[in-house]
Protein backbone atom coordinates (compact mmCIF):
# COMPACT_ATOMS: atom_id res chain seq x y z
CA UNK A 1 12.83 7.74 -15.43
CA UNK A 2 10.11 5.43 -13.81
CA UNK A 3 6.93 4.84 -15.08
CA UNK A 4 4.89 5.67 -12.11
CA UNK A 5 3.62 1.93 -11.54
CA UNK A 6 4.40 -0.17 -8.66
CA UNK A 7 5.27 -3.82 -9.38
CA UNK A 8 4.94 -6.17 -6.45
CA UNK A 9 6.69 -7.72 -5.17
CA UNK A 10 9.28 -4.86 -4.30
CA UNK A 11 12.43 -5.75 -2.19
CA UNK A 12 14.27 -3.20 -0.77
CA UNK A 13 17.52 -2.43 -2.86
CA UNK A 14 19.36 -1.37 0.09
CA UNK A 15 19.55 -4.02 2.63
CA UNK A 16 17.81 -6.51 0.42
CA UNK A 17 16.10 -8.60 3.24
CA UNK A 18 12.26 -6.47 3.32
CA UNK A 19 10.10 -7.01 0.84
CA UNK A 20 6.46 -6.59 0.23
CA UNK A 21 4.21 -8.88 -1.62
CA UNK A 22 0.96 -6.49 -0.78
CA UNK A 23 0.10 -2.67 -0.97
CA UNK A 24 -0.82 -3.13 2.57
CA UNK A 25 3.12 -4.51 3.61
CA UNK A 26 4.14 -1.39 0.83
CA UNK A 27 3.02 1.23 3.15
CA UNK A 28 4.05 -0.90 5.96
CA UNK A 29 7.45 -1.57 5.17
CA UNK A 30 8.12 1.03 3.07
CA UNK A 31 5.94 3.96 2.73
CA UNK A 32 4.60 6.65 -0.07
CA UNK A 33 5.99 10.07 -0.90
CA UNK A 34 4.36 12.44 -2.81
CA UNK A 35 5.37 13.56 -5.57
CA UNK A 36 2.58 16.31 -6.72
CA UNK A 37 -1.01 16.57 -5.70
CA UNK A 38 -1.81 14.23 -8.47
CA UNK A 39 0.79 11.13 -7.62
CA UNK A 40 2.34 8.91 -5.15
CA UNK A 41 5.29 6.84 -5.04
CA UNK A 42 6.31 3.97 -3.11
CA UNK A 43 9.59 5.02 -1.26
CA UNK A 44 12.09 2.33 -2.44
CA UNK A 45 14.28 2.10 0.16
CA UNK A 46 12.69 0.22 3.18
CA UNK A 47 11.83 2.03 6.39
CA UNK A 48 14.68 0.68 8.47
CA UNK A 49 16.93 1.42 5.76
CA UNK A 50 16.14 4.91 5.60
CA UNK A 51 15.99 5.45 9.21
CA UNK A 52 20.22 4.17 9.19
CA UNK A 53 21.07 6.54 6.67
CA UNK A 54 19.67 9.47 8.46
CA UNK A 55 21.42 8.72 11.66
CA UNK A 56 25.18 8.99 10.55
């Protein structure tokens, strides 16, 4: 189970090559999901990453 926090810098565990050293690159790179109307989550798969997987 996670704890909720993001620790910076994250690298993408997928492709291993994006990685963001700011909250600003986060949502860049990466992105936020919700999780309920009270939290957010960084995705942790890049965007590029996630945009592969989805196209198989």
């Amino acid at each position: 189970m996670s704890s909720g926090q993001i620790t910076l810098p994250h690298i993408c565990p997928k492709c291993k090559i994006e990685i963001a050293i700011d909250y600003q690159e986060l949502e860049k790179k990466f992105g936020f999901r919700n999780i309920d109307q009270a939290s957010m989550r960084n995705q942790s798969w890049c965007r590029e990453c996630r945009k592969k997987s989805t196209k198989k």
